[in-house]
C-alpha atoms as a PDB file:
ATOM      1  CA  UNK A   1      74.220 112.870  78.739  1.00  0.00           C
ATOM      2  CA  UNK A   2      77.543 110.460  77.140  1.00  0.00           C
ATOM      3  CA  UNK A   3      76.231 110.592  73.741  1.00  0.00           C
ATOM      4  CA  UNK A   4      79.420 112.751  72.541  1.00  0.00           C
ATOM      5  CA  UNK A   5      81.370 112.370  75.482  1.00  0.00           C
ATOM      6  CA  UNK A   6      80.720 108.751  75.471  1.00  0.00           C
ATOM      7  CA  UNK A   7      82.236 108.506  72.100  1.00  0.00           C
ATOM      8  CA  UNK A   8      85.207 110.366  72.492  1.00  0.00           C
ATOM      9  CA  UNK A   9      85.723 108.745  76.180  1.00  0.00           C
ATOM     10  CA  UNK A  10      85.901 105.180  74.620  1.00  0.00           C
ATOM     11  CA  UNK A  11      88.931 106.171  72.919  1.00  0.00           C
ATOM     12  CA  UNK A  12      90.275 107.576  76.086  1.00  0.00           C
ATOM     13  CA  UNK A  13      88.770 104.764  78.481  1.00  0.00           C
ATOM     14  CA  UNK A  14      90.427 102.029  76.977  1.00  0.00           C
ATOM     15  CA  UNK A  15      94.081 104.414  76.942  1.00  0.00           C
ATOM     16  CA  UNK A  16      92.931 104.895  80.480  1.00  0.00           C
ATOM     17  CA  UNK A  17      91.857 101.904  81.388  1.00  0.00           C
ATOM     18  CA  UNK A  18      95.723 100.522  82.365  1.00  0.00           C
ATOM     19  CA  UNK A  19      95.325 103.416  85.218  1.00  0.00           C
ATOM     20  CA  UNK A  20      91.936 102.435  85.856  1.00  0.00           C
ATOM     21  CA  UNK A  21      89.432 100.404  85.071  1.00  0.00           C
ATOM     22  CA  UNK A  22      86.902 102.316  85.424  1.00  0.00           C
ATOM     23  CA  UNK A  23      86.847 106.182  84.460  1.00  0.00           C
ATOM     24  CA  UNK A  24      86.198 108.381  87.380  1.00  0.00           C
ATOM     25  CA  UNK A  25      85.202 111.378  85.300  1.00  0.00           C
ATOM     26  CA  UNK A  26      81.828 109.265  84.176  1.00  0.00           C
ATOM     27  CA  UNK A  27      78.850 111.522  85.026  1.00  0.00           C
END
């Protein structure tokens, strides 16, 4: 179910991504 999230998570994954690489709040 990251059809919309998934979208507006890329933004915030790559922003993110200097904390993490990988998003923990990926369901």
């Amino acid at each position: 179910m990251l059809n919309d999230t998934a979208r507006s998570d890329s933004d915030m994954e790559k922003k993110r991504s200097s904390e993490w690489p990988e998003p923990a709040f990926v369901e």
